[in-house]
C-alpha atoms as a PDB file:
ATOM      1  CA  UNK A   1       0.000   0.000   0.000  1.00  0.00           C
ATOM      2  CA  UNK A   2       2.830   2.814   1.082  1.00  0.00           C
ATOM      3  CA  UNK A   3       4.708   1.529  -2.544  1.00  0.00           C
ATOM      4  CA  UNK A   4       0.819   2.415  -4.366  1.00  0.00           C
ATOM      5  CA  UNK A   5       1.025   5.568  -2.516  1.00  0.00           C
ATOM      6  CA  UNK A   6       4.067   6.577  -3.551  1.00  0.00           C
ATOM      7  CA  UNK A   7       3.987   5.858  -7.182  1.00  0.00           C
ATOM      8  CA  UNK A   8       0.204   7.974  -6.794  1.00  0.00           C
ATOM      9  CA  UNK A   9       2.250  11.020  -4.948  1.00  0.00           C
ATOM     10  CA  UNK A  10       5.229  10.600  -7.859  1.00  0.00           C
ATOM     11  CA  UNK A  11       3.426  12.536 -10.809  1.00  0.00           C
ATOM     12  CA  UNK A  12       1.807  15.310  -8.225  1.00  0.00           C
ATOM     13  CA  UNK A  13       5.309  15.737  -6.587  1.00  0.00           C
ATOM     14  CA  UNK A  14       6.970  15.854 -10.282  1.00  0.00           C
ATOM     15  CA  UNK A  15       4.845  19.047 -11.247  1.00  0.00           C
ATOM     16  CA  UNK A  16       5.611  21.037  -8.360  1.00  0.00           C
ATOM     17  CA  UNK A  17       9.364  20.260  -8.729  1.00  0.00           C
ATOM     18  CA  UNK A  18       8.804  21.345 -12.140  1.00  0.00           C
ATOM     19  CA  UNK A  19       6.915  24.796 -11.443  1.00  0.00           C
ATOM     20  CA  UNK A  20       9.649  25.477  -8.997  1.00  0.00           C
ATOM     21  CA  UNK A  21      12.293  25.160 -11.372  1.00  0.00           C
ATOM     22  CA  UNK A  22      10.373  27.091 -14.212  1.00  0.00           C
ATOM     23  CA  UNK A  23      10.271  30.048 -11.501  1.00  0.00           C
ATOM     24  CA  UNK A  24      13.501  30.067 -10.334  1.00  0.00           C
ATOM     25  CA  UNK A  25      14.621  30.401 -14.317  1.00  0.00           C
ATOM     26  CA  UNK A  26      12.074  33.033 -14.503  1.00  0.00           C
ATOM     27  CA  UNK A  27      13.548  34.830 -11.728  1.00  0.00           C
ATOM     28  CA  UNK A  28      17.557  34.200 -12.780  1.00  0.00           C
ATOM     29  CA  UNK A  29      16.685  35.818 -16.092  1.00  0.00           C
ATOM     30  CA  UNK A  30      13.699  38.534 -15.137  1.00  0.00           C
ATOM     31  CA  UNK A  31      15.299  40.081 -12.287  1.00  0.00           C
ATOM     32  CA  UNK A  32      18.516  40.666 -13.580  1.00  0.00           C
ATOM     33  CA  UNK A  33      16.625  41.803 -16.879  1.00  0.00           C
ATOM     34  CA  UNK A  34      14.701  44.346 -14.852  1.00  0.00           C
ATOM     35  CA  UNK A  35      17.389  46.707 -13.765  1.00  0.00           C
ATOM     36  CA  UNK A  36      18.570  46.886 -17.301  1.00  0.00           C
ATOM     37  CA  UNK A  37      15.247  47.584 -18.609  1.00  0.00           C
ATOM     38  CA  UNK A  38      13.079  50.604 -18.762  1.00  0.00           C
ATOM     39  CA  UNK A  39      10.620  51.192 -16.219  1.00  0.00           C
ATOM     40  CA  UNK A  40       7.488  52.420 -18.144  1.00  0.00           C
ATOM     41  CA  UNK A  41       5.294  50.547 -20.620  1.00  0.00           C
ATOM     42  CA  UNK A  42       5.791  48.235 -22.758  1.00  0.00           C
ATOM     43  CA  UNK A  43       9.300  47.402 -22.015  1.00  0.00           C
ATOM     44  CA  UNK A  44       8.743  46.813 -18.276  1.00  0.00           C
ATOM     45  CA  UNK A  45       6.811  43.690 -19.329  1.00  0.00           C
ATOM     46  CA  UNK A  46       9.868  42.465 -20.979  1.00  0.00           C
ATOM     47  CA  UNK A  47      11.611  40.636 -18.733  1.00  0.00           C
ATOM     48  CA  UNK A  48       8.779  38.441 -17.703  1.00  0.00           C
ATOM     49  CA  UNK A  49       7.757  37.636 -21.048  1.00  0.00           C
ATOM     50  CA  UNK A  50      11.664  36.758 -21.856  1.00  0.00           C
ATOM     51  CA  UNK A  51      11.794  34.711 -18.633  1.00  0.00           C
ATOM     52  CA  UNK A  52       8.531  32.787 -19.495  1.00  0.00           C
ATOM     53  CA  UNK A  53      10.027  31.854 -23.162  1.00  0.00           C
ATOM     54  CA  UNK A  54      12.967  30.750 -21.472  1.00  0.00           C
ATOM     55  CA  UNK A  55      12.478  29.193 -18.455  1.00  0.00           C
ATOM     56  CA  UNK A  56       9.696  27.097 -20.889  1.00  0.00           C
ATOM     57  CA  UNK A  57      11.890  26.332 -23.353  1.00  0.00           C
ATOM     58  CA  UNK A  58      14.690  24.832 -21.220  1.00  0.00           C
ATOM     59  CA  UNK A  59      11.988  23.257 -19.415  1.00  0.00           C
ATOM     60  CA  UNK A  60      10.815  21.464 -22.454  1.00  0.00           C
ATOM     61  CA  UNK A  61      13.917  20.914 -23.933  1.00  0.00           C
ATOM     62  CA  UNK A  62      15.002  19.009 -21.012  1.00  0.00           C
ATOM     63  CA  UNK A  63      12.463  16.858 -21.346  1.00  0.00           C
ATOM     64  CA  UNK A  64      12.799  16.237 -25.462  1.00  0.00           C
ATOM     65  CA  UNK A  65       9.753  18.302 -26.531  1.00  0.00           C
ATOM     66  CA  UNK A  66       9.809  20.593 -29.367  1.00  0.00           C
ATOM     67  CA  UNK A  67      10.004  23.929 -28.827  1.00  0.00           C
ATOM     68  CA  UNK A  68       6.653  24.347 -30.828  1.00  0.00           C
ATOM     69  CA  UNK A  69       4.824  23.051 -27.810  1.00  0.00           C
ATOM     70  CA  UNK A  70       5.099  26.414 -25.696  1.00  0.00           C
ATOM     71  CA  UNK A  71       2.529  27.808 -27.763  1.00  0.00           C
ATOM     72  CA  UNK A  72       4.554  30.355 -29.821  1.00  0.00           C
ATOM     73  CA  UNK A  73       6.319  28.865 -32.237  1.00  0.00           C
ATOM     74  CA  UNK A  74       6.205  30.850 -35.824  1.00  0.00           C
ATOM     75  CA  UNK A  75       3.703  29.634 -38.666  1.00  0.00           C
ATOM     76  CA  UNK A  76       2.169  31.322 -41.573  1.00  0.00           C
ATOM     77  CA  UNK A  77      -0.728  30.265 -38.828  1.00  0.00           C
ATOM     78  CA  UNK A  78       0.353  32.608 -36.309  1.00  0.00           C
ATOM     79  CA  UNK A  79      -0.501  35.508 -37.176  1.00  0.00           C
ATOM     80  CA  UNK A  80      -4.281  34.833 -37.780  1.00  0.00           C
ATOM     81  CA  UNK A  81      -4.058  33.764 -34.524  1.00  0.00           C
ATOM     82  CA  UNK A  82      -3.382  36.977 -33.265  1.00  0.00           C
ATOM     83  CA  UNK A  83      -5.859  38.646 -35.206  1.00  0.00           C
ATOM     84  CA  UNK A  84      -8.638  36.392 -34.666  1.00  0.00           C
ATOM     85  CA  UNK A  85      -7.905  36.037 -30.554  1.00  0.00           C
ATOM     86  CA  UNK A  86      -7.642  40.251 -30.866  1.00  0.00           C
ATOM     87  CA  UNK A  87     -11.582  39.864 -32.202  1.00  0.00           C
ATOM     88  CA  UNK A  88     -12.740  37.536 -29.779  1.00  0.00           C
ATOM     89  CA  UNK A  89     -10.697  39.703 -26.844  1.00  0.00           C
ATOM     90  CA  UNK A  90     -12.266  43.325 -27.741  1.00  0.00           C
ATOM     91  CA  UNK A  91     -15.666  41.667 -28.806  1.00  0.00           C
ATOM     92  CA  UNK A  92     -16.326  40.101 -25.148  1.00  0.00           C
ATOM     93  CA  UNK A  93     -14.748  43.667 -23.917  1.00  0.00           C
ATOM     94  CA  UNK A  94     -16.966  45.359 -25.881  1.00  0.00           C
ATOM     95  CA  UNK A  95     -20.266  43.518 -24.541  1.00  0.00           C
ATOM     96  CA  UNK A  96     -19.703  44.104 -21.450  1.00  0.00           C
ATOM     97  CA  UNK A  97     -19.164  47.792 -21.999  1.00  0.00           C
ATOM     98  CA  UNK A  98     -22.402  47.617 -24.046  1.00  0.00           C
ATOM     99  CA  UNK A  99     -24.299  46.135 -21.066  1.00  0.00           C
ATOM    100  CA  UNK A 100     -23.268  48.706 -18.675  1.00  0.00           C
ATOM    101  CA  UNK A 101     -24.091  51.360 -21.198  1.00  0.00           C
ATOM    102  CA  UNK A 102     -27.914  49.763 -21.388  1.00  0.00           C
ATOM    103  CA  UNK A 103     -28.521  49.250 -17.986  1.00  0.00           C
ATOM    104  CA  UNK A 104     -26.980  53.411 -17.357  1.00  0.00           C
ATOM    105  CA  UNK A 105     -23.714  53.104 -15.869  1.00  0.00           C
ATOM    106  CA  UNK A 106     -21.458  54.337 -18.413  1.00  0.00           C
ATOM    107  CA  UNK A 107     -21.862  57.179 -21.315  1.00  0.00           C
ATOM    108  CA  UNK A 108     -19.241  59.433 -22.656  1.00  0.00           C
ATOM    109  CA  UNK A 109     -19.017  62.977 -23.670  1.00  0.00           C
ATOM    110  CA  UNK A 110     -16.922  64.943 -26.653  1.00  0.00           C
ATOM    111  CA  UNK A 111     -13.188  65.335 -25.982  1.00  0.00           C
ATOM    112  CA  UNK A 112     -10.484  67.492 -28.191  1.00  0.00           C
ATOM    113  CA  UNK A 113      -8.529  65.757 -30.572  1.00  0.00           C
ATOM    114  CA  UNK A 114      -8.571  64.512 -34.334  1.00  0.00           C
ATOM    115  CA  UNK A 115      -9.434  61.144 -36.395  1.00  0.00           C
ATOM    116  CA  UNK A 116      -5.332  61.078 -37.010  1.00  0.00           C
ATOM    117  CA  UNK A 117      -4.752  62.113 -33.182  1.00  0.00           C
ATOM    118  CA  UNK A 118      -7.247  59.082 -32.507  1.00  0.00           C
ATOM    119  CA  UNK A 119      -5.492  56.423 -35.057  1.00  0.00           C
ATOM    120  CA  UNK A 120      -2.114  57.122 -33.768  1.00  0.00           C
ATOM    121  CA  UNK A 121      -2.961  56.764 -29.981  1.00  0.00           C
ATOM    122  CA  UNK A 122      -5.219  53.307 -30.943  1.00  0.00           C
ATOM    123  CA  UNK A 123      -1.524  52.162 -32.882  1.00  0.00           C
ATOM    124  CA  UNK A 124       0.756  53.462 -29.933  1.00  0.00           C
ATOM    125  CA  UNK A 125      -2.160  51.500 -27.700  1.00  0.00           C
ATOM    126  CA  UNK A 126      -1.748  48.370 -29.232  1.00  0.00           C
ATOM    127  CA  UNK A 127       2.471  48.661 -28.779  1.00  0.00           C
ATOM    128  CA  UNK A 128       1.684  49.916 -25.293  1.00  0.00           C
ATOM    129  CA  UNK A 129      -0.107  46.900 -24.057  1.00  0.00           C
ATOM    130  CA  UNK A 130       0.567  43.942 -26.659  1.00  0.00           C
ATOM    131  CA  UNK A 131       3.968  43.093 -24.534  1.00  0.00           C
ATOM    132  CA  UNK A 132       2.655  42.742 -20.838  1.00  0.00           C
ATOM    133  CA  UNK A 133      -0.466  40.539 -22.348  1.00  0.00           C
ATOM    134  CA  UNK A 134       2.000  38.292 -24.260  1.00  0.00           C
ATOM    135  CA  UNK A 135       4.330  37.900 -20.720  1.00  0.00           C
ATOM    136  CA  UNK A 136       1.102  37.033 -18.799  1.00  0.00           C
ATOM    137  CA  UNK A 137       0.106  34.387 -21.324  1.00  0.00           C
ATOM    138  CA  UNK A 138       3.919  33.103 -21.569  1.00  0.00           C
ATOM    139  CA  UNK A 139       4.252  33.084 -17.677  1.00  0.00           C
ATOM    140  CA  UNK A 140       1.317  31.338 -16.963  1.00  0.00           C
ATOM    141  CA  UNK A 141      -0.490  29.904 -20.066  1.00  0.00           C
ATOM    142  CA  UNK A 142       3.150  28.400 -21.472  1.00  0.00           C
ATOM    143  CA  UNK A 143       4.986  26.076 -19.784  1.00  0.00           C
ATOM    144  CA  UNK A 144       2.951  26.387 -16.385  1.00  0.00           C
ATOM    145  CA  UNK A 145      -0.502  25.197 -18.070  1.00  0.00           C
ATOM    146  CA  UNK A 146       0.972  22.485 -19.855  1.00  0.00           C
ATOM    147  CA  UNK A 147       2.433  20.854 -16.824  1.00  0.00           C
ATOM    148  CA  UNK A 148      -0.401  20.652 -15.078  1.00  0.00           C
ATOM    149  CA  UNK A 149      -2.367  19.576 -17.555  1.00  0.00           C
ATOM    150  CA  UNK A 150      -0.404  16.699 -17.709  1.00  0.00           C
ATOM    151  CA  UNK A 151      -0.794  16.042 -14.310  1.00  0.00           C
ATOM    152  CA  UNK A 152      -4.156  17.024 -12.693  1.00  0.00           C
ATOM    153  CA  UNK A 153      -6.237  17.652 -16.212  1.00  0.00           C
ATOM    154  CA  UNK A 154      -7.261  20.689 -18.377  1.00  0.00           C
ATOM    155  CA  UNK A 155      -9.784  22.004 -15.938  1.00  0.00           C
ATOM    156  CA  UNK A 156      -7.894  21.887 -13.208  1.00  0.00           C
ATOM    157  CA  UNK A 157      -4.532  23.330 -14.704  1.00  0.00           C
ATOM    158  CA  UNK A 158      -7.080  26.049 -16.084  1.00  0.00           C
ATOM    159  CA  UNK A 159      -8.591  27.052 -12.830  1.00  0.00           C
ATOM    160  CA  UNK A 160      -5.024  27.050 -10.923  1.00  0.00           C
ATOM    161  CA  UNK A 161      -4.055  29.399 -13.395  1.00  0.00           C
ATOM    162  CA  UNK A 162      -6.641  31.352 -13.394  1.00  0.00           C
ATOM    163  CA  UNK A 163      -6.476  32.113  -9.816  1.00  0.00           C
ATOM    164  CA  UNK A 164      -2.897  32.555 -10.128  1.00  0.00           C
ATOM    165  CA  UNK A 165      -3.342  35.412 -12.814  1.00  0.00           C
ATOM    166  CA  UNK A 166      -5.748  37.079 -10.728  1.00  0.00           C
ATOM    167  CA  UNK A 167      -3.168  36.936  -7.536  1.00  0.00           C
ATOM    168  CA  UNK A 168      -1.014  39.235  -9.908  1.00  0.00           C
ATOM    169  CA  UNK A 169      -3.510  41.218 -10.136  1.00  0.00           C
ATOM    170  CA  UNK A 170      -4.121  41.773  -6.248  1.00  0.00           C
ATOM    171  CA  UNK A 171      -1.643  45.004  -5.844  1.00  0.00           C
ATOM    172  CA  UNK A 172      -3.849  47.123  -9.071  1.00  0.00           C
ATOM    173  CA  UNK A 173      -5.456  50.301  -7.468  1.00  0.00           C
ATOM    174  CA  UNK A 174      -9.290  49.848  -6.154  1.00  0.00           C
ATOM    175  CA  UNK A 175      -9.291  46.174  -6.994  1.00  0.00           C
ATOM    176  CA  UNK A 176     -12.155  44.488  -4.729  1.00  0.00           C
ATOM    177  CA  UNK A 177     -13.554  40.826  -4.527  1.00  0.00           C
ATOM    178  CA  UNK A 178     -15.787  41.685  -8.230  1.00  0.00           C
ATOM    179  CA  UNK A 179     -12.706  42.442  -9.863  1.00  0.00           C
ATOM    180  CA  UNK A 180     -10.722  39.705  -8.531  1.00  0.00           C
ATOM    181  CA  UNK A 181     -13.647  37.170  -9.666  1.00  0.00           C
ATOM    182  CA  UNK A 182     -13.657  39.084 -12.880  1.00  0.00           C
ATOM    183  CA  UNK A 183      -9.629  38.124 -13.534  1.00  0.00           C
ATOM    184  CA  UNK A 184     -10.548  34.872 -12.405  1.00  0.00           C
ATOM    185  CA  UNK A 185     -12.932  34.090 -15.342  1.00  0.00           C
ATOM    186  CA  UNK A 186     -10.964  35.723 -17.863  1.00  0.00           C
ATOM    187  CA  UNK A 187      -8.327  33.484 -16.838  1.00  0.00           C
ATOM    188  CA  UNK A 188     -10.585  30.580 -17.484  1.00  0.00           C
ATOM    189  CA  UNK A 189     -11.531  32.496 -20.916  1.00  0.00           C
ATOM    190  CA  UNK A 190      -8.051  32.473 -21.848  1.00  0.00           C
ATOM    191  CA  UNK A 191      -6.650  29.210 -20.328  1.00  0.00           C
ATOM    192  CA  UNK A 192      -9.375  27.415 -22.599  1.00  0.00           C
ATOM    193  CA  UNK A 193      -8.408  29.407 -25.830  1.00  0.00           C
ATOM    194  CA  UNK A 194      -4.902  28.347 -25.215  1.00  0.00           C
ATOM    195  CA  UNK A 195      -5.811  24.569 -24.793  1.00  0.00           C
ATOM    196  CA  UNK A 196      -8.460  24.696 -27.629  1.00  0.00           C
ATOM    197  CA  UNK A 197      -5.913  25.590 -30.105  1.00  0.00           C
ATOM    198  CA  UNK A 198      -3.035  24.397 -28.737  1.00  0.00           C
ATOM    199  CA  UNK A 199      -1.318  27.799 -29.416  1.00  0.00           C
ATOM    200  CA  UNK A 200       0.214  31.180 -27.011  1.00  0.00           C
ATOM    201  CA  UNK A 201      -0.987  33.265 -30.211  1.00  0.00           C
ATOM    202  CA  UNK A 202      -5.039  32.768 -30.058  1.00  0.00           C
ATOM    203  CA  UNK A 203      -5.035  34.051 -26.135  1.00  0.00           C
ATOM    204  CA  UNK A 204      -2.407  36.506 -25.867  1.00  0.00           C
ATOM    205  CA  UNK A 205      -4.449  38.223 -29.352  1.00  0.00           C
ATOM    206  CA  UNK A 206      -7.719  38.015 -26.723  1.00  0.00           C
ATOM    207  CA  UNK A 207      -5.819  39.611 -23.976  1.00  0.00           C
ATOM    208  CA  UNK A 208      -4.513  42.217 -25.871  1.00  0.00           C
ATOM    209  CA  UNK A 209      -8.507  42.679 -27.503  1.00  0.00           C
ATOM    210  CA  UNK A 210      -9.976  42.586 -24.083  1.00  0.00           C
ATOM    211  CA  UNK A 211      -6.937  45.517 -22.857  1.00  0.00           C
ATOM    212  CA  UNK A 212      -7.250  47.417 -25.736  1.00  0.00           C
ATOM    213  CA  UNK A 213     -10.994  47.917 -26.447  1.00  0.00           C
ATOM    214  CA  UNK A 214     -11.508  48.998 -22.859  1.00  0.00           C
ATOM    215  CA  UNK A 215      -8.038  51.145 -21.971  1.00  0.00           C
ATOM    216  CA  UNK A 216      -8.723  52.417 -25.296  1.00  0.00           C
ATOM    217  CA  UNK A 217     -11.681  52.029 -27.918  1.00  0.00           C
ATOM    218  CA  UNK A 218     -13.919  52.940 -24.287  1.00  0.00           C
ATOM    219  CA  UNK A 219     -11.441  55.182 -22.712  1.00  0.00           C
ATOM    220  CA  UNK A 220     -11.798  53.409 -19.363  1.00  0.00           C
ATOM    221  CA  UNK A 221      -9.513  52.310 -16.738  1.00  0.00           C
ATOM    222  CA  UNK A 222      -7.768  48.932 -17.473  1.00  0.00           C
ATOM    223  CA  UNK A 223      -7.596  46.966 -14.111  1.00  0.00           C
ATOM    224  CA  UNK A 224      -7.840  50.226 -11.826  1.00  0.00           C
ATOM    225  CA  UNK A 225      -4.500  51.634 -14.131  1.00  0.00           C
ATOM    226  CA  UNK A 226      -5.392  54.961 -16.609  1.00  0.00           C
ATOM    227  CA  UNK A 227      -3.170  53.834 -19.175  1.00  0.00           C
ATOM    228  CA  UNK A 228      -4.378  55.224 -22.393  1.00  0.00           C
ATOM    229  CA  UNK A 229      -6.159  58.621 -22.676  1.00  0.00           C
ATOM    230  CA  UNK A 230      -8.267  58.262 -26.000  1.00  0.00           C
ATOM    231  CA  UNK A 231      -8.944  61.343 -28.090  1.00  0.00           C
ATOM    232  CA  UNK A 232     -12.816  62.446 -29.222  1.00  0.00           C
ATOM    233  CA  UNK A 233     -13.956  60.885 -26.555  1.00  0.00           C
ATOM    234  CA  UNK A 234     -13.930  61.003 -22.187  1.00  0.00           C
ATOM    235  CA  UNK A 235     -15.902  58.545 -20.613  1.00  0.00           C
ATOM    236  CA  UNK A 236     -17.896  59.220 -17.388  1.00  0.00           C
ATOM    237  CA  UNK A 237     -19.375  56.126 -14.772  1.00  0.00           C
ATOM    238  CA  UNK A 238     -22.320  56.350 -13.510  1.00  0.00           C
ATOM    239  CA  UNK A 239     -24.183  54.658 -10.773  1.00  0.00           C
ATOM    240  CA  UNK A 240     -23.204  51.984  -8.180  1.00  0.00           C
ATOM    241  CA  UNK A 241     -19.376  50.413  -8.754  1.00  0.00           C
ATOM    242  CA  UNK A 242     -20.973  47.271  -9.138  1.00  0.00           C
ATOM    243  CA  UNK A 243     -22.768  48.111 -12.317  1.00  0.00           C
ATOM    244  CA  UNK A 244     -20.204  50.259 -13.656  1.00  0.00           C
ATOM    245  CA  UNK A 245     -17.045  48.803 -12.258  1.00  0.00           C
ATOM    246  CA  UNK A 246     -16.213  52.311 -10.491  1.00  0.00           C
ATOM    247  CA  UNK A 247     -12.774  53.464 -10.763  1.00  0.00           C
ATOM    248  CA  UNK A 248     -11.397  49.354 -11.359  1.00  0.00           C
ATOM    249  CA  UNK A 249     -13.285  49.844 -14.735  1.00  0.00           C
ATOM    250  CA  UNK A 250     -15.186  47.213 -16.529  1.00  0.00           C
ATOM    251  CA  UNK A 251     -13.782  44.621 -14.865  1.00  0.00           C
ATOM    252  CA  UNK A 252     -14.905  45.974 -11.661  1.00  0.00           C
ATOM    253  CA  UNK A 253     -18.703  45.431 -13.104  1.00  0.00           C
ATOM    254  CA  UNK A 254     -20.210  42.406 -12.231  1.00  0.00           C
ATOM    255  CA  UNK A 255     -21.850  42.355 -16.364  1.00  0.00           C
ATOM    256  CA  UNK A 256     -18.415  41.594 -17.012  1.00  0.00           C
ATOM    257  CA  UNK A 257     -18.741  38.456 -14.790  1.00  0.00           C
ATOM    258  CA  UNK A 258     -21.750  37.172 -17.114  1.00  0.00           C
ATOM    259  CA  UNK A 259     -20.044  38.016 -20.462  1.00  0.00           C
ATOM    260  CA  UNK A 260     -16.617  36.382 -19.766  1.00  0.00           C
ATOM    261  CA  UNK A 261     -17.777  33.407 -18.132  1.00  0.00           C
ATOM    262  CA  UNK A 262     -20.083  33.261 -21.395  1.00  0.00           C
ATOM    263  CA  UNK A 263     -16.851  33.667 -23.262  1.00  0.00           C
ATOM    264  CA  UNK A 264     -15.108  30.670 -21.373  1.00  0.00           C
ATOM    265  CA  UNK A 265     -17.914  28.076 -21.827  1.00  0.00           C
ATOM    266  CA  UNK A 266     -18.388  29.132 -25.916  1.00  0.00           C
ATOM    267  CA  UNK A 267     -14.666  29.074 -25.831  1.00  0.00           C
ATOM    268  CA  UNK A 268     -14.366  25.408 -24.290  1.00  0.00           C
ATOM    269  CA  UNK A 269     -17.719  23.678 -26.064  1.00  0.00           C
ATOM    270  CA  UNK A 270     -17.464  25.041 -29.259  1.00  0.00           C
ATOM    271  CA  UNK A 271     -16.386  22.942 -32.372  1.00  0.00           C
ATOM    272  CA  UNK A 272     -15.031  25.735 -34.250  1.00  0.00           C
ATOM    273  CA  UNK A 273     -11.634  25.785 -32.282  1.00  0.00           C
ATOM    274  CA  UNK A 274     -11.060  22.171 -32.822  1.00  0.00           C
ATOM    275  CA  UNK A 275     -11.548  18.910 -30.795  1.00  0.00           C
ATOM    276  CA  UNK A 276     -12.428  19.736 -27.025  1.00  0.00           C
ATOM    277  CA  UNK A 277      -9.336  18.764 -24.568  1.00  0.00           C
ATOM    278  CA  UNK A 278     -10.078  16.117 -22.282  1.00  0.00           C
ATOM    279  CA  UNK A 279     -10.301  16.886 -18.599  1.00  0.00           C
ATOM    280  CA  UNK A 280      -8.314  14.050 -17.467  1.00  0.00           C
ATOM    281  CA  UNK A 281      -4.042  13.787 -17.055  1.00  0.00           C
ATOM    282  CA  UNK A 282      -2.041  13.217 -19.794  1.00  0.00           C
ATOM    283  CA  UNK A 283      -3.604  15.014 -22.880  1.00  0.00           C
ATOM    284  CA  UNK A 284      -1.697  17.593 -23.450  1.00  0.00           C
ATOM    285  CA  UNK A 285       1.730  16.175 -24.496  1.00  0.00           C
ATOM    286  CA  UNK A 286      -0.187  14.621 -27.719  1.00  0.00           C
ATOM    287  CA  UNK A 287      -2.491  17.747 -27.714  1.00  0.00           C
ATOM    288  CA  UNK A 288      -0.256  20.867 -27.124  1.00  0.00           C
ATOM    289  CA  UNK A 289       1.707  20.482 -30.480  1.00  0.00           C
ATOM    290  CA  UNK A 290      -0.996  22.009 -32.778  1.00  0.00           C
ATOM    291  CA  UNK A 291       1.094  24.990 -33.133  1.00  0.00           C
ATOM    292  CA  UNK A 292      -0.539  27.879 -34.834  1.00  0.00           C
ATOM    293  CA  UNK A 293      -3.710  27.416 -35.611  1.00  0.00           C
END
């Protein structure tokens, strides 16, 4: 019985040794990285996203993967991936700005600026935040999610890293127990994009949708941060934080908690993204390889 017990402990035990050693690669190459880079937007997001890329590629190396598996691997695929996870992204952002707008707790009025003024801040917007989405996605939907897929199953390795994105999230100005449910389902949103398509390109395009179409295309705060001041327009809340999402912004709302968790389930049942991952250990080593797509 102790021998069954130990082989049944082996595989759990394996994963955490693994995580551990993933972050203490993140942290030889991101801190180090830090003091050398910039500290403003994008560029401050730079040394996570190069410690996620290489702490998961050593990783898998080690173990006689390809590369590919990580999720980023370049394919004439890969950038419709982008482009396609950008729609999804600003398309659930932009529900849930349209439901607070019908039920009163958002409108905007006239601001100064020009259509060129406006194209060149929604361009610099994009730059701006299209580096910090793709670290989150490498540091936690890369190696992280594939590991404990393996392990403990798709829905499981989802929700762990779900909860783990939001914990990032914890030290963002007037975050409250709303918002931090709200990261938790986009987490979910994006942890099943990832495993539907077996690619880092499809979620980090619906991060960067979901950051961009509120910080910018609705002027509001992104995550409790004013990071993009839009011209033509200035947005004003209205009502009770819960409706509007206050000074957190959208996420803040709890509309947003209907439309991503909406977003999450179409995400994970749909056939358009390809055959559904099972939700028991050892998928994803035959599943994670669909590179680009």
């Amino acid at each position: 019985m102790r021998s069954d017990s130990g082989r049944a402990l082996r595989p759990g035990i394996r994963v955490v040794l693994r995580l551990l050693l993933f972050t203490a690669i993140w942290l030889a190459i991101a801190v180090p990285a830090a003091v050398l880079t910039p500290p403003v937007l994008p560029w401050l997001a730079l040394p996570g996203l190069a410690g996620g890329l290489i702490a998961g590629s050593l990783l898998l190396g080690l173990e006689g993967r390809p590369l590919s598996t990580l999720g980023f691997g370049l394919s004439p695929k890969s950038g419709s991936g982008v482009a396609l996870g950008l729609a999804l992204g600003a398309a659930v952002a932009l529900l849930t700005v349209g439901l607070i707008v019908a039920l009163g707790g958002l409108r905007w009025t006239a601001d100064a600026g020009g259509w060129g003024e406006w194209l060149a801040a929604g361009l610099g917007s994009l730059w701006l935040l299209a580096i910090p989405a793709a670290a989150e996605e490498a540091m936690l939907r890369g190696y992280p999610l594939l590991a404990l897929s393996e392990v403990w199953g798709s829905k499981w390795a989802i929700g762990l890293t779900s909860v783990a994105f939001a914990l990032l999230h914890t030290g963002n100005p007037e975050i409250g127990w709303i918002g931090f449910a709200n990261i938790v389902a986009a987490g979910l949103f994006l942890g099943a994009l990832r495993l539907r398509t077996g690619s880092l390109w499809w979620p980090t395009g619906a991060h960067l949708g979901w950051n961009w179409a509120h910080a910018f295309l609705a002027d509001l705060p992104l995550s409790g941060l004013e990071l993009v001041d839009a011209p033509l327009i200035e947005s004003c809340a209205g009502g009770p934080a819960w409706l509007s999402g206050g000074a957190f912004g959208p996420e803040g709302s709890v509309l947003a908690t209907g439309a991503v968790v909406a977003a999450a389930a179409w995400t994970w049942c749909t056939s358009r993204l390809g055959g559904r991952p099972r939700s028991s250990p050892g998928n994803t080593r035959a599943g994670s390889t669909r590179e680009g797509t």
